[in-house]
C-alpha atoms as a PDB file:
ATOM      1  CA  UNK A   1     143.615 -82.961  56.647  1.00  0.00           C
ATOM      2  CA  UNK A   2     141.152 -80.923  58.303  1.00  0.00           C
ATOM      3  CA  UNK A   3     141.940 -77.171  57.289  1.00  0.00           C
ATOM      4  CA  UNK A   4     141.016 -73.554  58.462  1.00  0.00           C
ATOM      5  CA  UNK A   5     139.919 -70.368  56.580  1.00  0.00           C
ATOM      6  CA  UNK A   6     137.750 -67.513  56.030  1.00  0.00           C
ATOM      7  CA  UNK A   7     136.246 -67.738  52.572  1.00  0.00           C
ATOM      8  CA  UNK A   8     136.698 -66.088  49.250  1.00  0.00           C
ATOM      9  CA  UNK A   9     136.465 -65.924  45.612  1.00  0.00           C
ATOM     10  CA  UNK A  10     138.212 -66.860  42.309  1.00  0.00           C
ATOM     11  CA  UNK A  11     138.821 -65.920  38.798  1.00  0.00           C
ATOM     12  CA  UNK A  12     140.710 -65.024  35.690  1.00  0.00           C
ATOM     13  CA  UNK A  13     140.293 -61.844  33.281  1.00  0.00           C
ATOM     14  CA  UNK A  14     140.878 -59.984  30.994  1.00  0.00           C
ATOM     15  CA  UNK A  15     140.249 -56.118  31.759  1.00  0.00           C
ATOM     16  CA  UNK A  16     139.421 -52.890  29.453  1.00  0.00           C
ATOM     17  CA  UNK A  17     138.644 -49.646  30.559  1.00  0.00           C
ATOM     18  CA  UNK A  18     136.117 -47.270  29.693  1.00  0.00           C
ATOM     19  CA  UNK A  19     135.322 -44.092  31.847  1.00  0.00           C
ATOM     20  CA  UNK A  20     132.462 -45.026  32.977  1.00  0.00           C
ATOM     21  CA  UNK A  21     132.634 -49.418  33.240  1.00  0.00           C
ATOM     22  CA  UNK A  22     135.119 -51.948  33.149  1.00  0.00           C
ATOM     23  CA  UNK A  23     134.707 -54.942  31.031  1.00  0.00           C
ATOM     24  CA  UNK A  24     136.534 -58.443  32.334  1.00  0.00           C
ATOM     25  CA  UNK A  25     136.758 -61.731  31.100  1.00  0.00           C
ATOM     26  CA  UNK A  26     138.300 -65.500  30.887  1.00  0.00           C
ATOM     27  CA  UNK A  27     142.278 -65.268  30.691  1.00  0.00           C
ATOM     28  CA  UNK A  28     143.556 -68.581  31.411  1.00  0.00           C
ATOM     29  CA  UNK A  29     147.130 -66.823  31.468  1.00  0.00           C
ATOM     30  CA  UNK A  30     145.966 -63.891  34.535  1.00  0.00           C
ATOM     31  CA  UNK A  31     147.096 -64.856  38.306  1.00  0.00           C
ATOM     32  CA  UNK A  32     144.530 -66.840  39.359  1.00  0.00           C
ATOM     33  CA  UNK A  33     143.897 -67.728  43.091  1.00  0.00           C
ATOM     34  CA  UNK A  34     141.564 -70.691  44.925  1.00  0.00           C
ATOM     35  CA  UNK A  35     139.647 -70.583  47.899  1.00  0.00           C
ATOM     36  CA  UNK A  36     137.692 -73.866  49.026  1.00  0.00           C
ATOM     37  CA  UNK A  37     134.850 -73.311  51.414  1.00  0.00           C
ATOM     38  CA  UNK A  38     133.590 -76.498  53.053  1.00  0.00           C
ATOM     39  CA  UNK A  39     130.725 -77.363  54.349  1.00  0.00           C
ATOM     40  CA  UNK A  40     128.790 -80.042  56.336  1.00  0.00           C
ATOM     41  CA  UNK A  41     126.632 -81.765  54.517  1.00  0.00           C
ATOM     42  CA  UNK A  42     123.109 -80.507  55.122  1.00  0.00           C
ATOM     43  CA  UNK A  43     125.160 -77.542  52.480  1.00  0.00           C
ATOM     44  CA  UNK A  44     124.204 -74.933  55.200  1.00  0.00           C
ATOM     45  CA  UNK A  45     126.503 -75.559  58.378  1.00  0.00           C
ATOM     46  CA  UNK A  46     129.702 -74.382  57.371  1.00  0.00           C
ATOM     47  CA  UNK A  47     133.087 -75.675  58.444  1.00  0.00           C
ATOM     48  CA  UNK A  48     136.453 -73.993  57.271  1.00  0.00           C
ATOM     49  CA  UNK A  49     137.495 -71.655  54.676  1.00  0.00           C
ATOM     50  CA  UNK A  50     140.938 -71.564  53.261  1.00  0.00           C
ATOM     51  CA  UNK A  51     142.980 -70.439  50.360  1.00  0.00           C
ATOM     52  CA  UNK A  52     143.780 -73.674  47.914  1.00  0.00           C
ATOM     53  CA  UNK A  53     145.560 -74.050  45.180  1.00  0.00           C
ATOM     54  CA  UNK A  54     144.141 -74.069  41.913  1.00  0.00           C
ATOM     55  CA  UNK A  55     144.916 -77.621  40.641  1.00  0.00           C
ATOM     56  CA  UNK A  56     144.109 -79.103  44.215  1.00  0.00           C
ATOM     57  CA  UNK A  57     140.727 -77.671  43.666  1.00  0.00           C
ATOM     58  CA  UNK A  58     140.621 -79.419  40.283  1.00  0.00           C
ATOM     59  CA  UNK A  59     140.789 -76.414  37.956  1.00  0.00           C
ATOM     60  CA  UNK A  60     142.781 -77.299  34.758  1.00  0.00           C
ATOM     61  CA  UNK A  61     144.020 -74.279  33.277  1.00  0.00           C
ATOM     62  CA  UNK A  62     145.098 -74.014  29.446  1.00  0.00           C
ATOM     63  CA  UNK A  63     146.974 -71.405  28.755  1.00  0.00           C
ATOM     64  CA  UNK A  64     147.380 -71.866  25.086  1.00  0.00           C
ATOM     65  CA  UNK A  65     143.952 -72.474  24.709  1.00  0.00           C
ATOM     66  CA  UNK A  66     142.873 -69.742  26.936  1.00  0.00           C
ATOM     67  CA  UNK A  67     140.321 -72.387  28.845  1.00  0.00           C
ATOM     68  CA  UNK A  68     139.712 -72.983  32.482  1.00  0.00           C
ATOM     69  CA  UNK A  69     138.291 -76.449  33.050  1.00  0.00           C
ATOM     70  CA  UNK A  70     136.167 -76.532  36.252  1.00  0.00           C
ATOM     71  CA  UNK A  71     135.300 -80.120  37.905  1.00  0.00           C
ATOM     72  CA  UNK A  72     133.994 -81.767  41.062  1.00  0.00           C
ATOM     73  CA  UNK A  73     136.874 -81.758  44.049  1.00  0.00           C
ATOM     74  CA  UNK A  74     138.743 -85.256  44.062  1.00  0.00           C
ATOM     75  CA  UNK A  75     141.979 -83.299  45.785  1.00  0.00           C
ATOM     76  CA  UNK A  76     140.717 -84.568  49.442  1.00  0.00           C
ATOM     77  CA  UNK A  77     139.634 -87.900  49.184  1.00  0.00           C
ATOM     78  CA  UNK A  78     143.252 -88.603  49.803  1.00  0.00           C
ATOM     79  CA  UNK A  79     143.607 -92.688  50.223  1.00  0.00           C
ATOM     80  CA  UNK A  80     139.893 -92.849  51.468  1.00  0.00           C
ATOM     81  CA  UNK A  81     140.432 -93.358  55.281  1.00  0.00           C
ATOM     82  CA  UNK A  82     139.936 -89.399  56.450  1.00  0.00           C
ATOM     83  CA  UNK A  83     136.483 -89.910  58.342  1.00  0.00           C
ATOM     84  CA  UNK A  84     136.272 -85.929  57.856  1.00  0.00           C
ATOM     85  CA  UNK A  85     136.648 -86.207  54.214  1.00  0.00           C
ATOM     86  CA  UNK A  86     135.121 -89.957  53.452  1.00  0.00           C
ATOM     87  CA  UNK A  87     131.991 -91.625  55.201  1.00  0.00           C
ATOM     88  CA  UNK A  88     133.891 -95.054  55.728  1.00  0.00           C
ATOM     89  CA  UNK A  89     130.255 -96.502  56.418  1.00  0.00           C
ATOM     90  CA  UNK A  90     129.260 -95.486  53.010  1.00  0.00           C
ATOM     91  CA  UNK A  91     132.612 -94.900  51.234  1.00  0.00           C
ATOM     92  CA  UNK A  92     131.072 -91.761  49.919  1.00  0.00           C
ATOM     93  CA  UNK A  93     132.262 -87.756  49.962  1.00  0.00           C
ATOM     94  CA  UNK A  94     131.455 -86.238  53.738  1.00  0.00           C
ATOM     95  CA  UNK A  95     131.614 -83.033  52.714  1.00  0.00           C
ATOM     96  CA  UNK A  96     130.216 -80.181  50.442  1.00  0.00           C
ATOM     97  CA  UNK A  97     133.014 -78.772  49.177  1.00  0.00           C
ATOM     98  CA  UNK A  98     133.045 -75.462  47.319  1.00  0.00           C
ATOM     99  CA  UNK A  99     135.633 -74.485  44.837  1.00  0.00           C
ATOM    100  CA  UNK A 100     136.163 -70.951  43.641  1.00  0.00           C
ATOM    101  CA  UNK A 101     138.819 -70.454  41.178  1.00  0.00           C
ATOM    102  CA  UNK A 102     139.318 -66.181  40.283  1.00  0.00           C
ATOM    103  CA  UNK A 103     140.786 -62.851  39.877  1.00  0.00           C
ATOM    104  CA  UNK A 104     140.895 -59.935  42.878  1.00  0.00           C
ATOM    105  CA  UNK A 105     141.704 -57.024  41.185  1.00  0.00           C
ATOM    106  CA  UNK A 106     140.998 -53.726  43.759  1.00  0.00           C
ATOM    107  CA  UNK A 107     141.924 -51.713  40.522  1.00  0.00           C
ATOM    108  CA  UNK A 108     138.309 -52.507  39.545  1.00  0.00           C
ATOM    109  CA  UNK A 109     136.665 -51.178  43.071  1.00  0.00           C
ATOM    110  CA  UNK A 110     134.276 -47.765  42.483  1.00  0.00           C
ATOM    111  CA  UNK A 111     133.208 -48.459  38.598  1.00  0.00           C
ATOM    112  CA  UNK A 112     130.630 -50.774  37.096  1.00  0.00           C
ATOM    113  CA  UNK A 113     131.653 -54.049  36.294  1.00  0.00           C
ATOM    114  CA  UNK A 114     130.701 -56.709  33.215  1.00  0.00           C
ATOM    115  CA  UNK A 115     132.095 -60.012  33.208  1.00  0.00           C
ATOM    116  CA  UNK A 116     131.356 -61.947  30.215  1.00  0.00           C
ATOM    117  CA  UNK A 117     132.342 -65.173  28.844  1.00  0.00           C
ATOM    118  CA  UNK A 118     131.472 -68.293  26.997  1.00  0.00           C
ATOM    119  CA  UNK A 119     130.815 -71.960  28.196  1.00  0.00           C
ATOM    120  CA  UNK A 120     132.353 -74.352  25.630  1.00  0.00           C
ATOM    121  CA  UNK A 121     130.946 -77.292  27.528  1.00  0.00           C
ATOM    122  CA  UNK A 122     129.097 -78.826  30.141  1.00  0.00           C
ATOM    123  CA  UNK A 123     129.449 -82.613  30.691  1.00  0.00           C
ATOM    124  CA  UNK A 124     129.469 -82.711  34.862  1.00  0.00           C
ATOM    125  CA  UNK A 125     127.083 -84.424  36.572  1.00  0.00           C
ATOM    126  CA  UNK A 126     124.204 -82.489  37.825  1.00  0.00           C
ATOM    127  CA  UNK A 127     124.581 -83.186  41.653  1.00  0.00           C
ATOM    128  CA  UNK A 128     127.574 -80.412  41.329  1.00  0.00           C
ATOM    129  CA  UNK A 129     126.068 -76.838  40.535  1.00  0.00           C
ATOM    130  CA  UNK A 130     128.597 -74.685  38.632  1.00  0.00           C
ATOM    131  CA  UNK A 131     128.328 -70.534  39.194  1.00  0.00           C
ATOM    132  CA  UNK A 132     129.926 -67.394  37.471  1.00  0.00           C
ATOM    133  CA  UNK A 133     130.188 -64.367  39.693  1.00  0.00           C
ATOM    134  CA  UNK A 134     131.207 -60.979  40.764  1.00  0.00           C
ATOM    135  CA  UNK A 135     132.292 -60.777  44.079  1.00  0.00           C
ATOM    136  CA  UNK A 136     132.314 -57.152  46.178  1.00  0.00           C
ATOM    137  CA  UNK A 137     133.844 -57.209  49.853  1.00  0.00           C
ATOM    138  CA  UNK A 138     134.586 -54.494  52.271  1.00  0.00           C
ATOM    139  CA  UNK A 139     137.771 -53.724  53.189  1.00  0.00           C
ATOM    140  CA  UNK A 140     137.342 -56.665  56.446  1.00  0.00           C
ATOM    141  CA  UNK A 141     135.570 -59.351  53.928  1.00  0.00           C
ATOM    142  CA  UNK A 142     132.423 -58.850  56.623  1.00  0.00           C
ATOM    143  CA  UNK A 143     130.114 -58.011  54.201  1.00  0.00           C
ATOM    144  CA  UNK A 144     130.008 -59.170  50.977  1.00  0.00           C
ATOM    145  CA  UNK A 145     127.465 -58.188  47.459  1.00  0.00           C
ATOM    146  CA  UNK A 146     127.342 -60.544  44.545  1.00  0.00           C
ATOM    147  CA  UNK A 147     126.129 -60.903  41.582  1.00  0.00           C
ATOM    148  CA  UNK A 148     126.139 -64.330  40.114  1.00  0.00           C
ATOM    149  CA  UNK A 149     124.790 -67.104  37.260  1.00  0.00           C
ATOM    150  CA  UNK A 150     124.169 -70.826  37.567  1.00  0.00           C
ATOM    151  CA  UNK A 151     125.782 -72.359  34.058  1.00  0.00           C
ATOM    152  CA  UNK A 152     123.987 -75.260  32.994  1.00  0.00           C
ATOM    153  CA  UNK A 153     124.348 -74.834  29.076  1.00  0.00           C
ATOM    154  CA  UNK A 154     127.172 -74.007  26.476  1.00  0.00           C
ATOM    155  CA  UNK A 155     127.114 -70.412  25.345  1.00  0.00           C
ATOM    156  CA  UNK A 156     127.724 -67.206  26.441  1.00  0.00           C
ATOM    157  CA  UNK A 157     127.076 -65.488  30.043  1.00  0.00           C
ATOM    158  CA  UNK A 158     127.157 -61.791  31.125  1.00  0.00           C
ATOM    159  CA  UNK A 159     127.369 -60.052  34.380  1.00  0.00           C
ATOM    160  CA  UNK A 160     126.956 -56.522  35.991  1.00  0.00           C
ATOM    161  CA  UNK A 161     127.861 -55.079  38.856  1.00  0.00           C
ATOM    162  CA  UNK A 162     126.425 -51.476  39.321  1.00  0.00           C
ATOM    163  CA  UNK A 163     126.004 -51.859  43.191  1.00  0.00           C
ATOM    164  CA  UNK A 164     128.729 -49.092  43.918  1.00  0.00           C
ATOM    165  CA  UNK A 165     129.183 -48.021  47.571  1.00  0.00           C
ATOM    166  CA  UNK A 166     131.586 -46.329  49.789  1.00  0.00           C
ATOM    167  CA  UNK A 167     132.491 -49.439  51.417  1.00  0.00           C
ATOM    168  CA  UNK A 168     133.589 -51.483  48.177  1.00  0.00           C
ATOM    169  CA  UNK A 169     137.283 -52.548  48.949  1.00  0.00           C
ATOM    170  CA  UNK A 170     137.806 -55.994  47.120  1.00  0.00           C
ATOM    171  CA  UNK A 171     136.451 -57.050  43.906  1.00  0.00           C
ATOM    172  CA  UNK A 172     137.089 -60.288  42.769  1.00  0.00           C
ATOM    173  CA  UNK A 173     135.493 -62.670  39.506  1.00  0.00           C
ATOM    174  CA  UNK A 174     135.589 -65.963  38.739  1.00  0.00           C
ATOM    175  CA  UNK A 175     133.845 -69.152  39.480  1.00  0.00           C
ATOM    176  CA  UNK A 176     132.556 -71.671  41.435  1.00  0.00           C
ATOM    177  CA  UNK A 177     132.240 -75.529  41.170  1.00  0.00           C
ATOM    178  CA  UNK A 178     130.220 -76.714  44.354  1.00  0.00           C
ATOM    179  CA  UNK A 179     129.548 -80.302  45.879  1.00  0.00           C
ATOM    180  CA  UNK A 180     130.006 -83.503  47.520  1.00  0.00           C
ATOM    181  CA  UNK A 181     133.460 -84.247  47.348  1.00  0.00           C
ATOM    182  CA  UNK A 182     134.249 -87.393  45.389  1.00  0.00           C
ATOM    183  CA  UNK A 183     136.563 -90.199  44.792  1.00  0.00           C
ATOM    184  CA  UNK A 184     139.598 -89.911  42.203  1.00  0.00           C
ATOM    185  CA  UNK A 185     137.754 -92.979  40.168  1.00  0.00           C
ATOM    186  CA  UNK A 186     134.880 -91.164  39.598  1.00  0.00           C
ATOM    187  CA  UNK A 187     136.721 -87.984  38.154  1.00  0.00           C
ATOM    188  CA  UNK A 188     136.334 -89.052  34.510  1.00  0.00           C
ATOM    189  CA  UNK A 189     132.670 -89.911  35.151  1.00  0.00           C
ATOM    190  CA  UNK A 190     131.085 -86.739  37.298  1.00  0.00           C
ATOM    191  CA  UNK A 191     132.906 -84.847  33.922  1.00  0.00           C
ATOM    192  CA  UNK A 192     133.023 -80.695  33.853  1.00  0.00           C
ATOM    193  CA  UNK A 193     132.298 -77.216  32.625  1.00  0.00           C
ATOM    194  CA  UNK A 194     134.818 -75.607  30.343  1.00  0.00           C
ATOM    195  CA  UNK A 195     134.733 -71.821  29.595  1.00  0.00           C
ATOM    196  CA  UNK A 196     136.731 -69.494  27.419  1.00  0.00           C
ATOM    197  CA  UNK A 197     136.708 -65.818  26.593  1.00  0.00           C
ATOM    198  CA  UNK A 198     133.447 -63.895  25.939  1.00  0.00           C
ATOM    199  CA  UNK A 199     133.306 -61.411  23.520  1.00  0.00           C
ATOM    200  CA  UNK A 200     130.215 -58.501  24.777  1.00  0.00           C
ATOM    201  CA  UNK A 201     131.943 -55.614  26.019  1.00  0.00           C
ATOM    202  CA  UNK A 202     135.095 -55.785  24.365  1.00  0.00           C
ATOM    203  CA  UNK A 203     135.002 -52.517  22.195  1.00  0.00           C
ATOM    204  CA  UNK A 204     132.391 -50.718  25.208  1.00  0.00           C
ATOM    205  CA  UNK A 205     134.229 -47.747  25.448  1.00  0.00           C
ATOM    206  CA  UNK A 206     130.854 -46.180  27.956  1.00  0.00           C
ATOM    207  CA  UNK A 207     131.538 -42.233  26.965  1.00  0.00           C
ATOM    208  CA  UNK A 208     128.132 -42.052  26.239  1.00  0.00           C
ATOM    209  CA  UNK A 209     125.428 -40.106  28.072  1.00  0.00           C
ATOM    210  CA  UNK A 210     122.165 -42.506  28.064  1.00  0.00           C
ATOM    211  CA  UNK A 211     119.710 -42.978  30.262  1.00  0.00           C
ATOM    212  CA  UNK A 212     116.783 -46.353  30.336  1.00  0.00           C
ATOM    213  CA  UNK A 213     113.621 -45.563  32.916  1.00  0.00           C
ATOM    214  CA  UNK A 214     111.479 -46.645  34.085  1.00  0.00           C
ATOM    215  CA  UNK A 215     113.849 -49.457  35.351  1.00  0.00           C
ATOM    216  CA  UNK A 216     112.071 -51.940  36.911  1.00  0.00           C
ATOM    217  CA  UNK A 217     110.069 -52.262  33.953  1.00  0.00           C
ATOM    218  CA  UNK A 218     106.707 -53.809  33.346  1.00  0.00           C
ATOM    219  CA  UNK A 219     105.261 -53.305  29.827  1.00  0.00           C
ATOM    220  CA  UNK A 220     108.154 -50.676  28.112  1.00  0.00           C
ATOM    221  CA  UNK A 221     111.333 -48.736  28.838  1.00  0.00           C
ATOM    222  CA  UNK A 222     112.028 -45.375  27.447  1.00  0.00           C
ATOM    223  CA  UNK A 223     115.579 -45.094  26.310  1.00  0.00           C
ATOM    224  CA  UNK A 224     117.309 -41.491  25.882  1.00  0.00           C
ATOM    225  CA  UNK A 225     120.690 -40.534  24.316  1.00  0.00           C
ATOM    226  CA  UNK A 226     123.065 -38.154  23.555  1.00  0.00           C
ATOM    227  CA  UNK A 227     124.468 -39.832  20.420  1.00  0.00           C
ATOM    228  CA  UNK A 228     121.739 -41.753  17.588  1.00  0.00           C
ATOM    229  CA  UNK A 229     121.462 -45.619  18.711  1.00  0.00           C
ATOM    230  CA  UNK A 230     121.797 -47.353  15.448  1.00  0.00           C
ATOM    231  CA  UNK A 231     120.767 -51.053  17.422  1.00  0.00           C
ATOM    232  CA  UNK A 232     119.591 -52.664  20.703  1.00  0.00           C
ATOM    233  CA  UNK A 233     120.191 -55.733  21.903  1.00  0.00           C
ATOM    234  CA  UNK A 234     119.090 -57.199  24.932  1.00  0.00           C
ATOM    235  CA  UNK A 235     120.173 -59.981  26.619  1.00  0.00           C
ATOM    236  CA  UNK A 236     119.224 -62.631  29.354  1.00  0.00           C
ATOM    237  CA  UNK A 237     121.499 -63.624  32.284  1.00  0.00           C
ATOM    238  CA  UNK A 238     122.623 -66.581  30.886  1.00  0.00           C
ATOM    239  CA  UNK A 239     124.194 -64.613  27.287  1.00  0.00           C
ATOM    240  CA  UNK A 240     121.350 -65.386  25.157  1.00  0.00           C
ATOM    241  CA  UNK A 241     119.803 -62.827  22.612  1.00  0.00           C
ATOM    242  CA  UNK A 242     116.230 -62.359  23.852  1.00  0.00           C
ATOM    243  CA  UNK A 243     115.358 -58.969  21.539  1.00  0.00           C
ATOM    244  CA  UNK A 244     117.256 -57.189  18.962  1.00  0.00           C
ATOM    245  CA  UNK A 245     116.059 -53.718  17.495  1.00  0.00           C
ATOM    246  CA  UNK A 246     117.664 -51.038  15.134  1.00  0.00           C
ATOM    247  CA  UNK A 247     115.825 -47.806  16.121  1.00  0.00           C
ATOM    248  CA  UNK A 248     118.540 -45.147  14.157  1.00  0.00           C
ATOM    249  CA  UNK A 249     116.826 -42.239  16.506  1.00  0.00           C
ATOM    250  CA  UNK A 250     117.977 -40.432  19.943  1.00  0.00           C
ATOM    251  CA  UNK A 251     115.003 -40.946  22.014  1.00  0.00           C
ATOM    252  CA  UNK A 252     112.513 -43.867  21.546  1.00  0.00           C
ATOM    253  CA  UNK A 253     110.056 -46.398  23.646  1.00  0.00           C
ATOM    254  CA  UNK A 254     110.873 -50.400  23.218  1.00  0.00           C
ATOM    255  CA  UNK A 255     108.472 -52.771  23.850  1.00  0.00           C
ATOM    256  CA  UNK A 256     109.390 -55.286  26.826  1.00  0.00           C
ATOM    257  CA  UNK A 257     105.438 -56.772  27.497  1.00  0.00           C
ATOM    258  CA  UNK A 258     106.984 -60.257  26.467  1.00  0.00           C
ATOM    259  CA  UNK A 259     109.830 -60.431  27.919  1.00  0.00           C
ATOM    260  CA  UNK A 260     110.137 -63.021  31.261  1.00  0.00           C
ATOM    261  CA  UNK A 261     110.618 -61.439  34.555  1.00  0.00           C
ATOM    262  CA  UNK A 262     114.024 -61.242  35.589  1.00  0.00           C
ATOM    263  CA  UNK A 263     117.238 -58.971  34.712  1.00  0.00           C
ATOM    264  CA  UNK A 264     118.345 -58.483  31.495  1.00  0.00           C
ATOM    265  CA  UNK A 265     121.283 -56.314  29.732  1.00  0.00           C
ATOM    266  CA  UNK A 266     120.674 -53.677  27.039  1.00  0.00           C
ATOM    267  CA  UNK A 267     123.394 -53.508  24.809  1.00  0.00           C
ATOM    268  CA  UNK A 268     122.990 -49.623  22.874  1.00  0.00           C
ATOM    269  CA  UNK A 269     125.394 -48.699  20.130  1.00  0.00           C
ATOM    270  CA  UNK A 270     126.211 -45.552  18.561  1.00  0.00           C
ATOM    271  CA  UNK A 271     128.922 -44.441  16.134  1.00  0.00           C
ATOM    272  CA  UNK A 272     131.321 -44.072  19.064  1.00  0.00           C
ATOM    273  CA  UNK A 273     130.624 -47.233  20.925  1.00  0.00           C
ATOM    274  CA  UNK A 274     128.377 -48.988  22.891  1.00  0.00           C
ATOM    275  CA  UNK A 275     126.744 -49.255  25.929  1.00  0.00           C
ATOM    276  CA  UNK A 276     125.298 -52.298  28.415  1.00  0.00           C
ATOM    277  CA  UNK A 277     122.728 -51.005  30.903  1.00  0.00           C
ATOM    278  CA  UNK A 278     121.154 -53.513  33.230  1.00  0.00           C
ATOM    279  CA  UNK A 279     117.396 -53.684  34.056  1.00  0.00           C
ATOM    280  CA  UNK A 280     114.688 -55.290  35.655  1.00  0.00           C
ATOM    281  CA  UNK A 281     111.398 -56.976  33.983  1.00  0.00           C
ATOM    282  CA  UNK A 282     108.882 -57.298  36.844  1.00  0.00           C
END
């Protein structure tokens, strides 16, 4: 069952628009595609890329409960004689097999981007490394920008993408479940990650004129508005609340000297909104 393909993306979402970014998140009810990309095992030399369909990659998708369940790949291991798919010296998975369950929506292509949502739970094993990301292709999928999380704990998560170029064509969000594909009587055993709508963003409407410098940032960020910030929060990669301030004033300085390097999200709201600006701790 050796298959063909080019490689891709996945997702579901949920979109609102603001003039200045688009917010997106879990909707177990949007038109989701699957891509697998397969490779050998070494996890470097790649083999095929195809579109799949979303429950062969092993994505259960609850509509009524608005979850996407993501799990290991069982979908090839057909009766276990494939040599491509099943080491019949070992009886183990003979390839890595990565599946990406998402969204494309080319709507989306020449604005910023947050993708937010929240992990329910995490039971699957941790040979299998489960990512959320933003995808950005041109218009001949030859070059491709990302931005991307590794989920490893319940809770929330929070993208950006702010990378906008000329050549953007296809945007596309989702997630990825990537491994050694497995045996159907393991399925209930190498478990899952669950995820659900994520709230940050929802009510972003970005009209407002504000500006955070300098950005990277080492000790403090300056942070200048148009409208009074009533609150600050800032957030890590992975959703969690790493600083929260209420400075009630246009123009102020906020301290950042303990923060870990890394990027982070600054969430500033005003009477007419908010806004999430990305930065950089160095």
């Amino acid at each position: 069952m050796k298959k063909n393909y080019s490689l891709i993306v996945f997702i579901f979402c949920f979109t609102f628009m603001g003039t200045a970014q688009n917010f997106v998140t879990v909707d177990a009810s949007a038109n989701l595609f699957g891509y697998a990309n397969v490779f050998e095992l070494d996890g470097e030399t790649f083999v095929f890329g195809e579109s799949w369909g979303v429950p062969d990659l092993k994505t259960v998708v609850d509509q009524d409960q608005n979850t996407l369940t993501l799990q290991p790949n069982f979908n090839t291991w057909g009766d276990g004689t494939d040599p491509f798919w099943v080491d019949q010296d070992t009886g183990l998975g003979n390839k890595i097999f990565e599946g990406n369950t998402y969204v494309e929506d080319n709507t989306l292509v020449g604005s910023e981007l947050t993708f937010v949502g929240n992990v329910t739970s995490v039971t699957i094993d941790p040979a299998y490394t489960v990512v959320a990301f933003i995808k950005v292709f041109n218009s001949d999928y030859s070059f491709l920008k990302t931005e991307s999380t590794v989920i490893t704990t319940t809770g929330s998560f929070t993208l950006l993408y702010d990378n906008i170029e000329d050549s953007d064509a296809v945007v596309q969000y989702g997630f990825y479940v990537s491994g050694v594909n497995a045996s159907p009587d393991n399925e209930e055993a190498l478990g899952s990650v669950q995820v659900t709508a994520g709230e940050l963003g929802v009510n972003d409407i970005n009209t407002i004129n504000v500006s955070l410098y300098p950005n990277p940032t080492v000790n403090n960020v300056n942070i200048k508005s148009d409208e009074q910030i009533s609150e600050v929060l800032i957030y890590n990669t992975l959703g969690q609340t790493v600083k929260n301030i209420f400075p009630d004033a246009f123009n102020f300085s906020m301290d950042t000297s303990t923060l870990n390097e890394g990027v982070y999200f600054a969430v500033l709201s005003t009477e007419k909104g908010s806004k999430t600006i990305k930065f950089i701790k160095q």
